[in-house]
N, C-alpha and C. Protein backbone atom coordinates (compact mmCIF):
# COMPACT_ATOMS: atom_id res chain seq x y z
N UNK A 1 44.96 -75.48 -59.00
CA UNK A 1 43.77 -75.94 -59.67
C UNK A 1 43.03 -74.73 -60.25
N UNK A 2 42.99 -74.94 -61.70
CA UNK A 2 41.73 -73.66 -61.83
C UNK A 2 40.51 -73.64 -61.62
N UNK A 3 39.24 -72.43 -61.68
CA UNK A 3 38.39 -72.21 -61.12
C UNK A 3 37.78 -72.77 -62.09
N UNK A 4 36.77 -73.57 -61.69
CA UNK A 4 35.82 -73.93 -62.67
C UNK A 4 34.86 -73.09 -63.74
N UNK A 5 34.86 -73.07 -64.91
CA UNK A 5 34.16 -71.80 -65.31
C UNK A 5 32.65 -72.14 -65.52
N UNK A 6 31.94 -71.02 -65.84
CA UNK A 6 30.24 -71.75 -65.68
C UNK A 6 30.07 -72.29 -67.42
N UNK A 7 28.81 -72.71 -66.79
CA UNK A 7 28.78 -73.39 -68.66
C UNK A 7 28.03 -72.31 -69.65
N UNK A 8 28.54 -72.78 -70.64
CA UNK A 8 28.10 -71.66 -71.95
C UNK A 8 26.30 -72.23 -71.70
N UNK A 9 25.82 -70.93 -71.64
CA UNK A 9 24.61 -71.25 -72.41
C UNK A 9 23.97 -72.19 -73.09
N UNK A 10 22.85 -72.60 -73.44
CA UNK A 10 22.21 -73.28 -74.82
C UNK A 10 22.33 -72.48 -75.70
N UNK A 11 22.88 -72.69 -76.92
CA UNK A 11 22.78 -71.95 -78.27
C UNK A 11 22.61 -72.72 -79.40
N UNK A 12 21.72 -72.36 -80.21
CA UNK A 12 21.60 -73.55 -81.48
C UNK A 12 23.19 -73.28 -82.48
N UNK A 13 23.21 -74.49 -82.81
CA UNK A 13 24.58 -74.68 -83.85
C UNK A 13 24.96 -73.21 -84.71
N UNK A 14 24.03 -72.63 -85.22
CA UNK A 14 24.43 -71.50 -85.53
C UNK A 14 24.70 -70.02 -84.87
N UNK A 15 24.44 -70.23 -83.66
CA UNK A 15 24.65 -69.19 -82.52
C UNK A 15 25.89 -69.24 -82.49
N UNK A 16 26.27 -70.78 -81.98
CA UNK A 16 27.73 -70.91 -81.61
C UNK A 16 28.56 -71.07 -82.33
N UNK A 17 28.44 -70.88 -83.85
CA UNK A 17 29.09 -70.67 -85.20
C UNK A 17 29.43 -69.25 -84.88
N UNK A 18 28.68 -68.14 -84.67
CA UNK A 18 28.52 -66.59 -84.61
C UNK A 18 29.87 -66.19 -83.47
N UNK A 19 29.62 -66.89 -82.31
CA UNK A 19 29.66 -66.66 -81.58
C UNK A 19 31.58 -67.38 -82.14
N UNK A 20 32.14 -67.69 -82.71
CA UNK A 20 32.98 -68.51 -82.11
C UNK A 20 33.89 -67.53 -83.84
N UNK A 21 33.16 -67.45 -84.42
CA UNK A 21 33.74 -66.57 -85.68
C UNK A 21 33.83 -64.88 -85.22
N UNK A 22 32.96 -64.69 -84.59
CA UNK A 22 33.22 -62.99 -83.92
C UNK A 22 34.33 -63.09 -83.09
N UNK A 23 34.52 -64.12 -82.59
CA UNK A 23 35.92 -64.19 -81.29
C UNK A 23 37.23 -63.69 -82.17
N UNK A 24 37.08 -65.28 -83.31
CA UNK A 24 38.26 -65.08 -84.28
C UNK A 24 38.37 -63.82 -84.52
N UNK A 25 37.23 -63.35 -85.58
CA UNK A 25 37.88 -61.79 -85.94
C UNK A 25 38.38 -60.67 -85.02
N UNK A 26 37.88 -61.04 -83.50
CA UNK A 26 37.93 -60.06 -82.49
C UNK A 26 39.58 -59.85 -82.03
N UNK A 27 40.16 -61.33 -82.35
CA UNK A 27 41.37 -61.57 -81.96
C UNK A 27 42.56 -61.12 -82.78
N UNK A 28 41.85 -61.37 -84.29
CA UNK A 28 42.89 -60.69 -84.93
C UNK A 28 42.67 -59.28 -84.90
N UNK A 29 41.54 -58.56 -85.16
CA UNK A 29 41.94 -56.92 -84.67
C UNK A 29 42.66 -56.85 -83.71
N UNK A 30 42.88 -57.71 -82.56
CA UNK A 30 43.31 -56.90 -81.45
C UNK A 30 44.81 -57.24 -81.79
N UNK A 31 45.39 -57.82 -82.80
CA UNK A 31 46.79 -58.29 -82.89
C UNK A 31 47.03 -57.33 -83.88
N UNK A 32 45.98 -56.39 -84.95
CA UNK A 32 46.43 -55.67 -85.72
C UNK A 32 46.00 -54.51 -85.22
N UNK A 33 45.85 -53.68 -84.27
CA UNK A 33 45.25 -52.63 -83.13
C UNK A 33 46.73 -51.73 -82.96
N UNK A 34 46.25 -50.57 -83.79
CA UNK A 34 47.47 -49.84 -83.85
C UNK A 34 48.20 -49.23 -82.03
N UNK A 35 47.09 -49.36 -81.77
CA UNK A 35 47.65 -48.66 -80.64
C UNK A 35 47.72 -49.60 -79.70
N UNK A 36 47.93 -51.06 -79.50
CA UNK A 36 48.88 -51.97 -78.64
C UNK A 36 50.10 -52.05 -79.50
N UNK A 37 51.09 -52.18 -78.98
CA UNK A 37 52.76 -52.52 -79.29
C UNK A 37 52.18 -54.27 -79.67
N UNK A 38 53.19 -54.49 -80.85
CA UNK A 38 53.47 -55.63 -81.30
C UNK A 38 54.14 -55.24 -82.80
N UNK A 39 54.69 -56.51 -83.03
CA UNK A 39 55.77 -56.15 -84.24
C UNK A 39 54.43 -55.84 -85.35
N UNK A 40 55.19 -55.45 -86.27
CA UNK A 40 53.80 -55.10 -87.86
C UNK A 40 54.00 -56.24 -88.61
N UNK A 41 54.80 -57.19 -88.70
CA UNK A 41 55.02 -58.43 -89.19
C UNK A 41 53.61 -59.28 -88.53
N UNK A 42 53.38 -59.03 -87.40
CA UNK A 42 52.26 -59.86 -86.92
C UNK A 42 51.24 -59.18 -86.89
N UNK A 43 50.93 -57.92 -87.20
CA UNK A 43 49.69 -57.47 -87.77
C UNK A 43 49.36 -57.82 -89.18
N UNK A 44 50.64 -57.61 -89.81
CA UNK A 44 50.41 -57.69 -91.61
C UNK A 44 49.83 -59.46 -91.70
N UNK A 45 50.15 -60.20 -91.05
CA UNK A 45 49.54 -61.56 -91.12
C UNK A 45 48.39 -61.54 -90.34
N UNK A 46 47.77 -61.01 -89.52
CA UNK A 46 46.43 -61.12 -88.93
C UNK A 46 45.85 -60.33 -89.99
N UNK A 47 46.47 -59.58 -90.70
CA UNK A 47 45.40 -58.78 -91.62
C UNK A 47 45.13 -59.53 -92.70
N UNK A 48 45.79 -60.49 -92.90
CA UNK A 48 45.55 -61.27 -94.07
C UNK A 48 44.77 -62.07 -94.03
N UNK A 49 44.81 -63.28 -92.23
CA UNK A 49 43.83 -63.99 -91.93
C UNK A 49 42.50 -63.23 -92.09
N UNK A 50 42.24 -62.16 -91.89
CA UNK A 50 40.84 -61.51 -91.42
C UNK A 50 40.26 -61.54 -92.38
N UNK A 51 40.72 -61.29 -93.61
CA UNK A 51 39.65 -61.71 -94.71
C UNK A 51 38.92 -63.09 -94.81
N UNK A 52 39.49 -63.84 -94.80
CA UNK A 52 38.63 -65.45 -94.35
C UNK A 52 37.67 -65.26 -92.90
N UNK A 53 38.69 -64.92 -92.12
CA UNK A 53 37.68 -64.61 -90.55
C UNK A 53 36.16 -64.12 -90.87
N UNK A 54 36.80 -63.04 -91.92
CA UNK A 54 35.45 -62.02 -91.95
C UNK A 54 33.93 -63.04 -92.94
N UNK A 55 34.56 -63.48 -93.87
CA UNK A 55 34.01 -64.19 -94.62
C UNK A 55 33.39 -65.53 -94.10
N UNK A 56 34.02 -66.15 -93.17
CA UNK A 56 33.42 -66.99 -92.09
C UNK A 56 32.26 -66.51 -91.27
N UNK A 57 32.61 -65.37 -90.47
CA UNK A 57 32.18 -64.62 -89.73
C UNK A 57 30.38 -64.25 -90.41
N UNK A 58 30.72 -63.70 -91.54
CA UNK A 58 29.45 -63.56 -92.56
C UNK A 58 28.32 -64.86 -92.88
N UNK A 59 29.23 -65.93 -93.46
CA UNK A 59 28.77 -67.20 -93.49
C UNK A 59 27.73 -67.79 -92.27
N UNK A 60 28.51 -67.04 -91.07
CA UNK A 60 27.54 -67.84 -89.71
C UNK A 60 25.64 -66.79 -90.04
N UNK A 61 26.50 -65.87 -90.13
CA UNK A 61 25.18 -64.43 -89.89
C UNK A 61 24.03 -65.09 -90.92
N UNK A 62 24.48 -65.60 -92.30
CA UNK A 62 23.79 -65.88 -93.60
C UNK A 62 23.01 -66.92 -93.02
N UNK A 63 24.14 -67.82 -92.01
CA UNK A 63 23.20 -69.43 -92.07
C UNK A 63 22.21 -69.24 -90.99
N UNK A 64 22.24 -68.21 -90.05
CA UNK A 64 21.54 -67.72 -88.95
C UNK A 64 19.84 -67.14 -89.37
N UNK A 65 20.30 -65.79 -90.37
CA UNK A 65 19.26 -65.39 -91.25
C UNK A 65 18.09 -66.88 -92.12
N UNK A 66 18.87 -67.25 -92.90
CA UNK A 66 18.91 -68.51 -93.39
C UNK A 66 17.63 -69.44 -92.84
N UNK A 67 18.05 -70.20 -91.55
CA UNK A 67 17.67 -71.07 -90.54
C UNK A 67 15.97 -70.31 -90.07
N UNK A 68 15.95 -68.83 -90.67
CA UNK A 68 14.94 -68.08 -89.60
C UNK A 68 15.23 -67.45 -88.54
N UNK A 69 16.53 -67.45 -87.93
CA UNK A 69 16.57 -66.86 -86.72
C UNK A 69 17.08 -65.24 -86.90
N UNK A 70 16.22 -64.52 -86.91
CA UNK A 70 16.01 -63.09 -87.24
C UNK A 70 16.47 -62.45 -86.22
N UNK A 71 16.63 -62.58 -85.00
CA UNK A 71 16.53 -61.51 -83.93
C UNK A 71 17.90 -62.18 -82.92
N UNK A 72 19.11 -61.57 -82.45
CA UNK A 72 20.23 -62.23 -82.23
C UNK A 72 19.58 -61.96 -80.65
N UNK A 73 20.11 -63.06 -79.74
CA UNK A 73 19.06 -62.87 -78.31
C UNK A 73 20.78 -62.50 -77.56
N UNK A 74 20.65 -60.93 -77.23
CA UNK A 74 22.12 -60.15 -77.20
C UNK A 74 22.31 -60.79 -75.71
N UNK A 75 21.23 -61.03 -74.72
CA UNK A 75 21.28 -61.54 -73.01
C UNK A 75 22.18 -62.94 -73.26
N UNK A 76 21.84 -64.16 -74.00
CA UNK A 76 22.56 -65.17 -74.28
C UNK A 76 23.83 -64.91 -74.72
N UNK A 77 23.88 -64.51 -75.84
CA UNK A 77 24.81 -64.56 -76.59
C UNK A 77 25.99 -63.25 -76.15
N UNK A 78 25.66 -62.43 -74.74
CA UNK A 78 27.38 -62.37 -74.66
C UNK A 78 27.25 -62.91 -73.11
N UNK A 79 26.51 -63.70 -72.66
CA UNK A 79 26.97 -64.71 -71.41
C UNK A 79 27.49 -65.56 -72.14
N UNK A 80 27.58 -65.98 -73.34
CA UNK A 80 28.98 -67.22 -74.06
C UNK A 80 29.60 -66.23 -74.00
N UNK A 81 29.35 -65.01 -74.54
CA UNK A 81 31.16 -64.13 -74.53
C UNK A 81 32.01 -64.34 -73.64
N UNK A 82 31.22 -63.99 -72.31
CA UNK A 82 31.96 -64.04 -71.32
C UNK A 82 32.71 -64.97 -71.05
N UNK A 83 31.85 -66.23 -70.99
CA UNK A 83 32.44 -67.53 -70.66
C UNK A 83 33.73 -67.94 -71.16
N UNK A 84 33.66 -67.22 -72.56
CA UNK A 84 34.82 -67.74 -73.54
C UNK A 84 36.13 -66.51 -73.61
N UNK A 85 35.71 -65.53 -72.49
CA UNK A 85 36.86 -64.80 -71.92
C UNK A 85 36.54 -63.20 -73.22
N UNK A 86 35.40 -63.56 -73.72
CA UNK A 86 35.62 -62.14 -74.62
C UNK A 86 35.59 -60.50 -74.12
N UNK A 87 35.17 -60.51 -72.96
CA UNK A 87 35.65 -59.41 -71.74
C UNK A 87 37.04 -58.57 -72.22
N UNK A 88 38.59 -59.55 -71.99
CA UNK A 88 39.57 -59.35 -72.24
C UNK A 88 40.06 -59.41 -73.46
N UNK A 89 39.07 -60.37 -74.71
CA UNK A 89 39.41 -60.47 -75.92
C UNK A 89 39.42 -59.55 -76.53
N UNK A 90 37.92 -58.65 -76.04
CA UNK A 90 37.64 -57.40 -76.78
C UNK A 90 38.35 -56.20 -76.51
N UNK A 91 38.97 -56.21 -75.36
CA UNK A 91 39.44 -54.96 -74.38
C UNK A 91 40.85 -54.72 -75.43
N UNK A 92 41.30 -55.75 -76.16
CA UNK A 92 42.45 -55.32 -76.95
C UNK A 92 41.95 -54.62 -78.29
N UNK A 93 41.09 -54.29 -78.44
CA UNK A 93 40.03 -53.77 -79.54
C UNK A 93 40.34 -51.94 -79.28
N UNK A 94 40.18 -51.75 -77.78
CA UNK A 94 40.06 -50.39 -77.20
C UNK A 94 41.34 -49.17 -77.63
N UNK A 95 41.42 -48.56 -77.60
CA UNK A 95 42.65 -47.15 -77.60
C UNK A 95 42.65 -47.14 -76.09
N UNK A 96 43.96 -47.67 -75.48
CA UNK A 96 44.03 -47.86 -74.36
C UNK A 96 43.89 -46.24 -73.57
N UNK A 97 44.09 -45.26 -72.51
CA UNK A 97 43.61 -44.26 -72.15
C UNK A 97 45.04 -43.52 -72.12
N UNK A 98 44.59 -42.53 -72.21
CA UNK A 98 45.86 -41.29 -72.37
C UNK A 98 47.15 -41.58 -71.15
N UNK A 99 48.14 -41.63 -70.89
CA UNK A 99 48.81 -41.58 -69.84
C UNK A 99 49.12 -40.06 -69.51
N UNK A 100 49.23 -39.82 -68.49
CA UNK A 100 49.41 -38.22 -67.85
C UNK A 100 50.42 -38.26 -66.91
């Protein structure tokens, strides 16, 4: 059985637009992240998605600005990170550490 996870936050519709388009793009860097192993066939296609990602990604920020909501509330909005596993999402983002 898995562990139950806690619940996301309250976030208005455009939080969780932000929040769910930063993942995307987060995911494809980490598939085009020179320094994890994976074929370049599957980077050269995450690099292609990322232009839409990014452009999505923008779209949320615009409708956020947009709406009035000026100030991103960083305490909320990475307890959804977490929830939604971006801990490990992001960690493929990193230059993993020297081996010795």
């Amino acid at each position: 059985m898995l562990p139950e996870l806690p619940p996301l936050p309250a976030l208005t519709r455009a939080e969780a637009e932000l929040i769910d388009r930063y993942l995307e793009v987060v995911d494809l860097l980490g598939r085009i992240n020179p320094a994890q192993a994976g074929p370049t066939y599957g980077g050269l296609r995450a690099a292609q998605a990322l232009v839409s990602k990014a452009m999505a990604l923008r779209e949320a920020l615009t409708l956020m600005h947009e709406r009035g909501e000026s100030e991103l509330h960083a305490p909320t909005l990475a307890r959804a990170l977490r929830v939604l596993d971006g801990e490990r999402r992001t960690a493929r983002l990193a230059v993993p550490p020297e081996a010795h």
